[in-house]
N, C-alpha and C. Protein backbone atom coordinates (compact mmCIF):
# COMPACT_ATOMS: atom_id res chain seq x y z
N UNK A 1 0.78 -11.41 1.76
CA UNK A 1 0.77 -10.04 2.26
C UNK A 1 1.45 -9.16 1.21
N UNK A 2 0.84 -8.14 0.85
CA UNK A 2 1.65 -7.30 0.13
C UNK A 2 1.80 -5.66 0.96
N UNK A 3 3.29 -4.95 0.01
CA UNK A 3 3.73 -4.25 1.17
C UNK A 3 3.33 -2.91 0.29
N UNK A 4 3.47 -1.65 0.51
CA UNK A 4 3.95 -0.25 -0.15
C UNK A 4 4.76 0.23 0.64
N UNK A 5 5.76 0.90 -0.45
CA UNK A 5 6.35 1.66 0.27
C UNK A 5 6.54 3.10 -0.25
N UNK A 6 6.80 4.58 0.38
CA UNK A 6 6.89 5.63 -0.22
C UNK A 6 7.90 6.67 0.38
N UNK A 7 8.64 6.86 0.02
CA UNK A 7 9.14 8.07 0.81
C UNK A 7 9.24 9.33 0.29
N UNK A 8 9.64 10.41 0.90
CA UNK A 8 9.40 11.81 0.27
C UNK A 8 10.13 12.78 1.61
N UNK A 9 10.61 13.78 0.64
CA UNK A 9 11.78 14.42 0.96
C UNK A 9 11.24 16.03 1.11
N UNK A 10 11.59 16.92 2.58
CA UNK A 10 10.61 17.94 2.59
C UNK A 10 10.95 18.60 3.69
N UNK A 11 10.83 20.30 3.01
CA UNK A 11 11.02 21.22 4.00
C UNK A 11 10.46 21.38 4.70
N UNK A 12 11.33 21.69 6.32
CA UNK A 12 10.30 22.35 7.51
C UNK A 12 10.77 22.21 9.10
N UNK A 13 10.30 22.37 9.95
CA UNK A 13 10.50 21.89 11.47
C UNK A 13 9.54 21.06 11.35
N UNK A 14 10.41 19.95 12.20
CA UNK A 14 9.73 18.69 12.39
C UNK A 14 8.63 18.99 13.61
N UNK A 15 8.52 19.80 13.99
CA UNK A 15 7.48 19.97 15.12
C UNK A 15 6.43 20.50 14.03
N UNK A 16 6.40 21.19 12.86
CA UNK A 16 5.29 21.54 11.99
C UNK A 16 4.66 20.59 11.29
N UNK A 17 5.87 19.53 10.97
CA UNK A 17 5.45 18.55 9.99
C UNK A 17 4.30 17.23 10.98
N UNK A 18 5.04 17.43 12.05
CA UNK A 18 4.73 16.87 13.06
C UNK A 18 3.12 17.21 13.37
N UNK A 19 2.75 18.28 13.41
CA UNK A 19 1.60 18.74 13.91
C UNK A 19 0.70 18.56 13.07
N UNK A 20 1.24 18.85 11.79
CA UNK A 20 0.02 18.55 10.56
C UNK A 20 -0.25 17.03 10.44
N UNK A 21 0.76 16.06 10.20
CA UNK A 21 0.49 14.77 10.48
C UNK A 21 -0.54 13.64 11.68
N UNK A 22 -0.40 14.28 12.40
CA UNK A 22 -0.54 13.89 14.22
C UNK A 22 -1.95 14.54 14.14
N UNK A 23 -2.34 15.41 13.34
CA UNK A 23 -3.91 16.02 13.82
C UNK A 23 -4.63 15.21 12.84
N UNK A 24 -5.72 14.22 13.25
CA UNK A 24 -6.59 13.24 12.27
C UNK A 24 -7.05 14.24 11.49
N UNK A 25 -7.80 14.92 11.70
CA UNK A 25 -8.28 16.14 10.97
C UNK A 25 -8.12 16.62 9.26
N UNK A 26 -6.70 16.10 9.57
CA UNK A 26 -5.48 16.87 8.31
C UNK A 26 -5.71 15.50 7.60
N UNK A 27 -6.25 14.36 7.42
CA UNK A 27 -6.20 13.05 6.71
C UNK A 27 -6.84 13.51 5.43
N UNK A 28 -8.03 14.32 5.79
CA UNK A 28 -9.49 14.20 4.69
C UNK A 28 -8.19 15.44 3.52
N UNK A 29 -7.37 16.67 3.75
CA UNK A 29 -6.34 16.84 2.91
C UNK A 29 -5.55 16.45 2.31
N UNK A 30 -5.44 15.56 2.38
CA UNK A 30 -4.41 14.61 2.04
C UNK A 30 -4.76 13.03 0.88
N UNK A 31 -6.23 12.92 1.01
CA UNK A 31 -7.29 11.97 0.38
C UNK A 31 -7.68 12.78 -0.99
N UNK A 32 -7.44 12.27 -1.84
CA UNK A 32 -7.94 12.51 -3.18
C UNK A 32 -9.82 12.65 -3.08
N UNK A 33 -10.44 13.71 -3.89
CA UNK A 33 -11.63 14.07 -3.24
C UNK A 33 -12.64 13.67 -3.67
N UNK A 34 -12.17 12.35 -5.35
CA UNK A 34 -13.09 11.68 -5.22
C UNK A 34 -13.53 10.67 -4.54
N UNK A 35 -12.94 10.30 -3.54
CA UNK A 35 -12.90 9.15 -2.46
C UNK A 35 -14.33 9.31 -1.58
N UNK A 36 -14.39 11.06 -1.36
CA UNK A 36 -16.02 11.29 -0.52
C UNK A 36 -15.37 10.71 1.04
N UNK A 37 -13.75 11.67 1.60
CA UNK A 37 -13.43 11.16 2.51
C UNK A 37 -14.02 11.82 3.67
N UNK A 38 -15.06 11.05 4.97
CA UNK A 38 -15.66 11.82 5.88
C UNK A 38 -15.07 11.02 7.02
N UNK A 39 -14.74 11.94 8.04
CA UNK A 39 -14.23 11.30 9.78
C UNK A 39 -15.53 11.47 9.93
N UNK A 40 -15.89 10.32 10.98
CA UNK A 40 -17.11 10.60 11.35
C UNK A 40 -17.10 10.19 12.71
N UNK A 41 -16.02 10.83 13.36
CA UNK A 41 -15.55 10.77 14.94
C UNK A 41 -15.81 11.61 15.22
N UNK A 42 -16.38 11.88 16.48
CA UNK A 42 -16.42 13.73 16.99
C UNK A 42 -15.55 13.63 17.97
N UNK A 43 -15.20 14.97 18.50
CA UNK A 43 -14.22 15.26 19.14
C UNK A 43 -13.24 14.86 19.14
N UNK A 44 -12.59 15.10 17.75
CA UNK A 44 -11.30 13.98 17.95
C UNK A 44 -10.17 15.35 18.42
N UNK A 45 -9.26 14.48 19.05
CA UNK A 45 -7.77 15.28 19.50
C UNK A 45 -7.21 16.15 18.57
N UNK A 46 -6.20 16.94 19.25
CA UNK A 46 -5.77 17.74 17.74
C UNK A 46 -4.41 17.03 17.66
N UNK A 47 -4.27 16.48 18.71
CA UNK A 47 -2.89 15.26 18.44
C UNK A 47 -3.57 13.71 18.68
N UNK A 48 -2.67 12.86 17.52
CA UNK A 48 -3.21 11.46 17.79
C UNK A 48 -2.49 11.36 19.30
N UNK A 49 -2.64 9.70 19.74
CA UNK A 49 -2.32 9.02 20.84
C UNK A 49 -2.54 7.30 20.69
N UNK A 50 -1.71 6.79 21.60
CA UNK A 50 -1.75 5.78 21.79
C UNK A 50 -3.19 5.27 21.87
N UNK A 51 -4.18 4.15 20.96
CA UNK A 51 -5.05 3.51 21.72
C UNK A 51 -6.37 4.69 20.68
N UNK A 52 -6.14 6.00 20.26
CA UNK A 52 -6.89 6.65 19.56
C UNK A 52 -7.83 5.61 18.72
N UNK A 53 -9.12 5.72 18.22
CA UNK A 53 -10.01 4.97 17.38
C UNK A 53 -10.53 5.76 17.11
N UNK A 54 -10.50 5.70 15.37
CA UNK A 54 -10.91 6.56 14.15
C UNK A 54 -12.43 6.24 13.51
N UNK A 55 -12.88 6.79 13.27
CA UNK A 55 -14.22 5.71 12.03
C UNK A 55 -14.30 7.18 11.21
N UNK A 56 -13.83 6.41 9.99
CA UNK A 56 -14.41 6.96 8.67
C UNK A 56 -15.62 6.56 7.75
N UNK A 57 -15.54 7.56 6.51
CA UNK A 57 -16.13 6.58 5.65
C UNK A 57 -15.79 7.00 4.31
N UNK A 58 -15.45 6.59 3.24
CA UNK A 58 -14.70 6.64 2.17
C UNK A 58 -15.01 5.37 1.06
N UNK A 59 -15.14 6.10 -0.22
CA UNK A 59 -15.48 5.53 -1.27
C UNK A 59 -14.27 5.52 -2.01
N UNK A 60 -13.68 4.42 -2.11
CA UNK A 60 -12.26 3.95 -2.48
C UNK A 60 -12.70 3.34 -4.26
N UNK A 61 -13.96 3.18 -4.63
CA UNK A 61 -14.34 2.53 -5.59
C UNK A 61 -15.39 3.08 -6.04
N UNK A 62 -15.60 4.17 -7.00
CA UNK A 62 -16.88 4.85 -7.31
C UNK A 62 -17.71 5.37 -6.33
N UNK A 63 -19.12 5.33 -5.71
CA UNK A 63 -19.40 6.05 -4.94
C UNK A 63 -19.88 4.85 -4.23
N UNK A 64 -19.67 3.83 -3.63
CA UNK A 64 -20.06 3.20 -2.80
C UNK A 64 -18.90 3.62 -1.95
N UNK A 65 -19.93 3.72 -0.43
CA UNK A 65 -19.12 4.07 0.73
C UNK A 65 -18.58 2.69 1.32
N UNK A 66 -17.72 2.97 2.05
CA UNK A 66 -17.10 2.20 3.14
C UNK A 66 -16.91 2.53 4.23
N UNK A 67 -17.23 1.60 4.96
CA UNK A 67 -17.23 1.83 6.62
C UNK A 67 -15.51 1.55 7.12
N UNK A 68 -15.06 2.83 7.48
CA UNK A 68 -13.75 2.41 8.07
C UNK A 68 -13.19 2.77 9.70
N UNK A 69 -12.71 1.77 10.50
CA UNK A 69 -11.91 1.87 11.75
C UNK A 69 -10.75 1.84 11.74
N UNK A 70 -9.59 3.14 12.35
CA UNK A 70 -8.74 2.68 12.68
C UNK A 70 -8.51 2.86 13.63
N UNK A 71 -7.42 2.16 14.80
CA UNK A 71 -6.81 2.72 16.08
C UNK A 71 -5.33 3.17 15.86
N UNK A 72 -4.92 4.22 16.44
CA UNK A 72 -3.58 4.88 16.36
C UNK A 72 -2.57 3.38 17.82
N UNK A 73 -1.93 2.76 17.51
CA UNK A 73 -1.52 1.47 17.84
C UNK A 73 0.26 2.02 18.51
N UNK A 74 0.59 2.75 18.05
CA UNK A 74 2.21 3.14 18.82
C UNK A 74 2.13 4.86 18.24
N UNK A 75 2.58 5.56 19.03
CA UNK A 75 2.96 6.73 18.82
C UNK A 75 4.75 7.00 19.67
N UNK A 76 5.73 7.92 18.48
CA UNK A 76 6.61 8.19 19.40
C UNK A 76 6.83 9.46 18.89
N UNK A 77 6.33 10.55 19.83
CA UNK A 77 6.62 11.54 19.06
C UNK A 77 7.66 12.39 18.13
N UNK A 78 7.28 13.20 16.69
CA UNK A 78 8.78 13.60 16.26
C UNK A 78 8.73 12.51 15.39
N UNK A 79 8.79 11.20 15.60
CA UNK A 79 9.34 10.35 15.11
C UNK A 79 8.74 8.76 14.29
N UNK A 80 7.32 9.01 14.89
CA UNK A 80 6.68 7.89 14.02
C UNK A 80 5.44 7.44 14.67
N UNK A 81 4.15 7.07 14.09
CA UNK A 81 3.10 6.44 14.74
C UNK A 81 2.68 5.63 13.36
N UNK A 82 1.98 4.61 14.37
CA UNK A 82 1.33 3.14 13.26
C UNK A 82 -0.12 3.28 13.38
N UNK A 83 -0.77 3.36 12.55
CA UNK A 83 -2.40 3.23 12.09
C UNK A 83 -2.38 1.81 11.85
N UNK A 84 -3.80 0.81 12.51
CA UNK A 84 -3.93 -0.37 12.18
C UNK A 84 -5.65 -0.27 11.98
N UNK A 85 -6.07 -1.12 11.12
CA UNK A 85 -8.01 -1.11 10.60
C UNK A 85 -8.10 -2.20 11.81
N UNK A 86 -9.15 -1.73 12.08
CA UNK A 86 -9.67 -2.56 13.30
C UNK A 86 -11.35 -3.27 12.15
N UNK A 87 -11.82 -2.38 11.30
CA UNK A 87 -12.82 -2.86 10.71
C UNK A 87 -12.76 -2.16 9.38
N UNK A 88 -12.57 -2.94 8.44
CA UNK A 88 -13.05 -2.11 6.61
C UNK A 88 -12.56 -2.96 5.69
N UNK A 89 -12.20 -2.42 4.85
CA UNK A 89 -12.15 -3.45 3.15
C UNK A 89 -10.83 -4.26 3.71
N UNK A 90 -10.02 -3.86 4.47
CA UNK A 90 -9.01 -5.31 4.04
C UNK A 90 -9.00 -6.09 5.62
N UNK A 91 -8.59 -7.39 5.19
CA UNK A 91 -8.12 -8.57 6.12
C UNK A 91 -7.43 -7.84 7.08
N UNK A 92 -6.20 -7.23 6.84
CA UNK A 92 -4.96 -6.79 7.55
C UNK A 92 -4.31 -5.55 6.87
N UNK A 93 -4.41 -4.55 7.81
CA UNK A 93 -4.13 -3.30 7.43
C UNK A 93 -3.01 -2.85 8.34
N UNK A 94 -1.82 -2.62 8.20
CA UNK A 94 -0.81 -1.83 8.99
C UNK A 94 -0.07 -0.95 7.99
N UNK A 95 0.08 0.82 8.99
CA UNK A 95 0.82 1.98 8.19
C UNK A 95 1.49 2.29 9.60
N UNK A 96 2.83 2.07 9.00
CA UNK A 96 3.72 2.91 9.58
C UNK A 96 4.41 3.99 9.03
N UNK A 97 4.14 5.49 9.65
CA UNK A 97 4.14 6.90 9.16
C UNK A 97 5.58 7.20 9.94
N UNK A 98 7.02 7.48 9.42
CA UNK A 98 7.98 7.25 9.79
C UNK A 98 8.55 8.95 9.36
N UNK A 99 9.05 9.27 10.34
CA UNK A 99 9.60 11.01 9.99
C UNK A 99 11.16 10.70 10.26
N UNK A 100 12.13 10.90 9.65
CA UNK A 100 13.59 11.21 9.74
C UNK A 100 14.23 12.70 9.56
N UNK A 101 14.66 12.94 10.63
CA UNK A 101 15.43 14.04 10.43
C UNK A 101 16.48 13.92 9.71
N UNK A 102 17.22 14.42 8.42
CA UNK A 102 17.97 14.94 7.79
C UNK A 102 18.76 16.14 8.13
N UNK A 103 19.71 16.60 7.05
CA UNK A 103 20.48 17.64 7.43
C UNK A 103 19.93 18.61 7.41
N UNK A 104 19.96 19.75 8.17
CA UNK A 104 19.18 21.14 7.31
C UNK A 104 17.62 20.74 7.87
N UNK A 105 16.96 21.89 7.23
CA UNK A 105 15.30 22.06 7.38
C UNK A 105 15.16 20.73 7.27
N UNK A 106 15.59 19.23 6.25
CA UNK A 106 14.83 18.46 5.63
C UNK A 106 14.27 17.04 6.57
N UNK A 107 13.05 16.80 6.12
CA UNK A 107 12.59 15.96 6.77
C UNK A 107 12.20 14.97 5.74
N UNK A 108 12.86 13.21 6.17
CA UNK A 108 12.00 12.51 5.18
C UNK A 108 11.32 11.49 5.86
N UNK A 109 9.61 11.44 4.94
CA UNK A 109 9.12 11.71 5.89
C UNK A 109 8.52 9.43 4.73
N UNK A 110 7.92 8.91 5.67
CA UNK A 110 8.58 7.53 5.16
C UNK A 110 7.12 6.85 5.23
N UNK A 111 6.12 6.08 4.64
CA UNK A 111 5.23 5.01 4.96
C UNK A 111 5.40 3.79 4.27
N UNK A 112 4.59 2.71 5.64
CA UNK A 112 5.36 1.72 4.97
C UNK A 112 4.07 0.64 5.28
N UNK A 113 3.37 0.47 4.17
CA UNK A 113 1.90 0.00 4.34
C UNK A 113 2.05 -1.68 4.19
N UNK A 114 2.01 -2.18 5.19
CA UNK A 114 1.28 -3.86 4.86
C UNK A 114 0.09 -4.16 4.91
N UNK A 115 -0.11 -4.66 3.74
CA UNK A 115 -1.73 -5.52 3.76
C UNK A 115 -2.14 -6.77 3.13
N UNK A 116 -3.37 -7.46 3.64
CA UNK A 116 -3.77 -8.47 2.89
C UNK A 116 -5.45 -8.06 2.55
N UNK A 117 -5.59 -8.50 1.04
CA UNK A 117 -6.54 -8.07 0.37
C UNK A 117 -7.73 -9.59 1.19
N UNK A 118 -9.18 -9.50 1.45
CA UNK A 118 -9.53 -10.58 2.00
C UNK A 118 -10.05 -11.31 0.47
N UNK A 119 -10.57 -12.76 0.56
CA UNK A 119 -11.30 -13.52 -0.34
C UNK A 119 -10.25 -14.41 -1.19
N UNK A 120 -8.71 -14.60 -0.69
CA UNK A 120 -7.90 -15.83 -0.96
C UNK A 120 -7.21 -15.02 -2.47
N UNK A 121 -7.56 -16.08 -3.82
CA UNK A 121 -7.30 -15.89 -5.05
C UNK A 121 -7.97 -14.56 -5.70
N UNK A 122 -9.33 -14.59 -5.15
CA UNK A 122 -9.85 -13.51 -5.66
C UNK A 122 -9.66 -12.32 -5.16
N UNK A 123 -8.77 -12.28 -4.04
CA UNK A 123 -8.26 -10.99 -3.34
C UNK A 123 -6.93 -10.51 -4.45
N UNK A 124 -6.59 -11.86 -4.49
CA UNK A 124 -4.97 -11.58 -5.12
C UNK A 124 -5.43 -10.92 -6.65
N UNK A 125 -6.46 -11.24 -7.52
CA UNK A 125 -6.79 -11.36 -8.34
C UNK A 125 -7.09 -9.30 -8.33
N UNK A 126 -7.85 -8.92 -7.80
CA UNK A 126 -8.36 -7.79 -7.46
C UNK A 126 -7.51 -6.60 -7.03
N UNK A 127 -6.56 -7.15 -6.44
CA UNK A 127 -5.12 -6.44 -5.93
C UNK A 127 -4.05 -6.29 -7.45
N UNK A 128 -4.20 -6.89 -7.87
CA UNK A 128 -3.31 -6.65 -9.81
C UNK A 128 -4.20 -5.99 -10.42
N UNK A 129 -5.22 -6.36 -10.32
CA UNK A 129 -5.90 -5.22 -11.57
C UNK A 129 -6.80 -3.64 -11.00
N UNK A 130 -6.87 -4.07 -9.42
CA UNK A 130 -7.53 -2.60 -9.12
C UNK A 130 -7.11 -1.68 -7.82
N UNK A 131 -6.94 -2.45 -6.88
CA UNK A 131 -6.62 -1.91 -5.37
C UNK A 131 -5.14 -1.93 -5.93
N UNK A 132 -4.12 -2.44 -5.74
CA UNK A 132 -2.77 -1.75 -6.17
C UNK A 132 -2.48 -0.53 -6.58
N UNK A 133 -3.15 -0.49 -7.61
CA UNK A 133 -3.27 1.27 -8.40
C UNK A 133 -4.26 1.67 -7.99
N UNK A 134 -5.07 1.63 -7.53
CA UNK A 134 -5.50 3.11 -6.40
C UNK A 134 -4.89 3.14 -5.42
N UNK A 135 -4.73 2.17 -4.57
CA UNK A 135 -3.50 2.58 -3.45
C UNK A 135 -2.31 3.64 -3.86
N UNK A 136 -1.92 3.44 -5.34
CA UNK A 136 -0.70 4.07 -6.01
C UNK A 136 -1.17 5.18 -6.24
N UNK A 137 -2.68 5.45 -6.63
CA UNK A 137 -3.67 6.70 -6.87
C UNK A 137 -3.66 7.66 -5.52
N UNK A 138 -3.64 6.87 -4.41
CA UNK A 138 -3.84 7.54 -3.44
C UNK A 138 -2.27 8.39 -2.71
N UNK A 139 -1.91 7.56 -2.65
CA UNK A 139 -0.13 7.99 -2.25
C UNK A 139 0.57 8.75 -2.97
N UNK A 140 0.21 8.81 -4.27
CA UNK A 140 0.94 9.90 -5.61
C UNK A 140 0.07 11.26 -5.20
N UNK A 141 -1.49 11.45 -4.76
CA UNK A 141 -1.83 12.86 -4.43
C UNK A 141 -1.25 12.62 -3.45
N UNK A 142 -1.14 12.33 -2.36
CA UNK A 142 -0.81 12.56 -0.98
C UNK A 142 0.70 13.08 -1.03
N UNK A 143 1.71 12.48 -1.66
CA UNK A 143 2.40 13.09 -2.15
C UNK A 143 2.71 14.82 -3.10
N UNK A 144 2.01 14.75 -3.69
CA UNK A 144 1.50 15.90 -3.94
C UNK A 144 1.04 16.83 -3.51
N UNK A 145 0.18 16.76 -2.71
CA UNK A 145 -0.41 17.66 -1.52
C UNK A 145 0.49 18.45 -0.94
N UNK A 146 1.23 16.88 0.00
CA UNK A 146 2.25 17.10 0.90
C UNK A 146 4.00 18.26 0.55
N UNK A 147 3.91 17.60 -0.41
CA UNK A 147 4.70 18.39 -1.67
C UNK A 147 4.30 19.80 -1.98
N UNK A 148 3.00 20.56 -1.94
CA UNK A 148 2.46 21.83 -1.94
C UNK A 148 2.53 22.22 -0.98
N UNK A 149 2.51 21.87 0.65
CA UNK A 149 2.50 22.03 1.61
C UNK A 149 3.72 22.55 2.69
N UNK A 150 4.64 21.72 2.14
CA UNK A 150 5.74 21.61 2.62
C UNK A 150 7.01 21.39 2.02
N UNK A 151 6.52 21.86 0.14
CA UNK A 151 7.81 22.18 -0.41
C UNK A 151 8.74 21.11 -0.47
């Protein structure tokens, strides 16, 4: 299993940071845009929930798409919800999206991704030379974004 971790440090009310996070909506902002990131859920909530199921589709690797599921698996509001893949590129997918209040405006705001790449050696093999650093590709804009956003 391999883990990521990221944290990031950021102005605001946690009920704002909160709202932008919590609305699926706000994901495809946050996705680097060569990915070709599409929800392809209708009617989704403007807040996640417990038990929520996502389907995307996203080209993580040139322009071949991918079919992706997730379900929103714990929510506590303010304070943290877990995304788990129910169906897409990896074996085992868990994000836990972790918000801490700090002193002052600041919020840090925390993910903490476990996964297993599928296909044994050749997963492991594929995870050093390509999925690692786009994962790192992906979390450095998201960072960024988030960072334009919320200062």
């Amino acid at each position: 299993m391999y883990r990521l971790y990221r944290e990031q440090i950021v102005q605001g009310d946690i009920e704002d940071i909160w709202k932008f996070f919590s609305d699926p909506r706000n994901l495809s902002k946050i996705t680097p845009p060569d990915m070709n990131f599409k929800i392809l859920t209708e009617d989704l909530p403007e807040e996640i929930f417990t038990g929520l199921i996502i389907e995307y589709e996203v080209s993580p690797f040139g322009n071949i798409p991918v079919h992706w599921v997730t379900e929103i698996t714990a929510v506590e509001k303010y304070k943290y919800f877990i995304d788990e893949q129910r169906f897409g590129p990896y074996k085992f997918w868990h994000h836990l999206h972790l918000f801490e209040r700090l002193d002052g405006q600041k919020i840090k705001i925390i993910d903490k991704v476990h996964y297993i790449i599928p296909f044994g050696i050749l997963g492991q093999i594929a995870n050093a030379l390509l999925v690692r650093k786009r994962l790192d590709y992906i979390f450095d804009y998201r960072a960024k974004i988030i960072a334009e956003i919320f200062g």
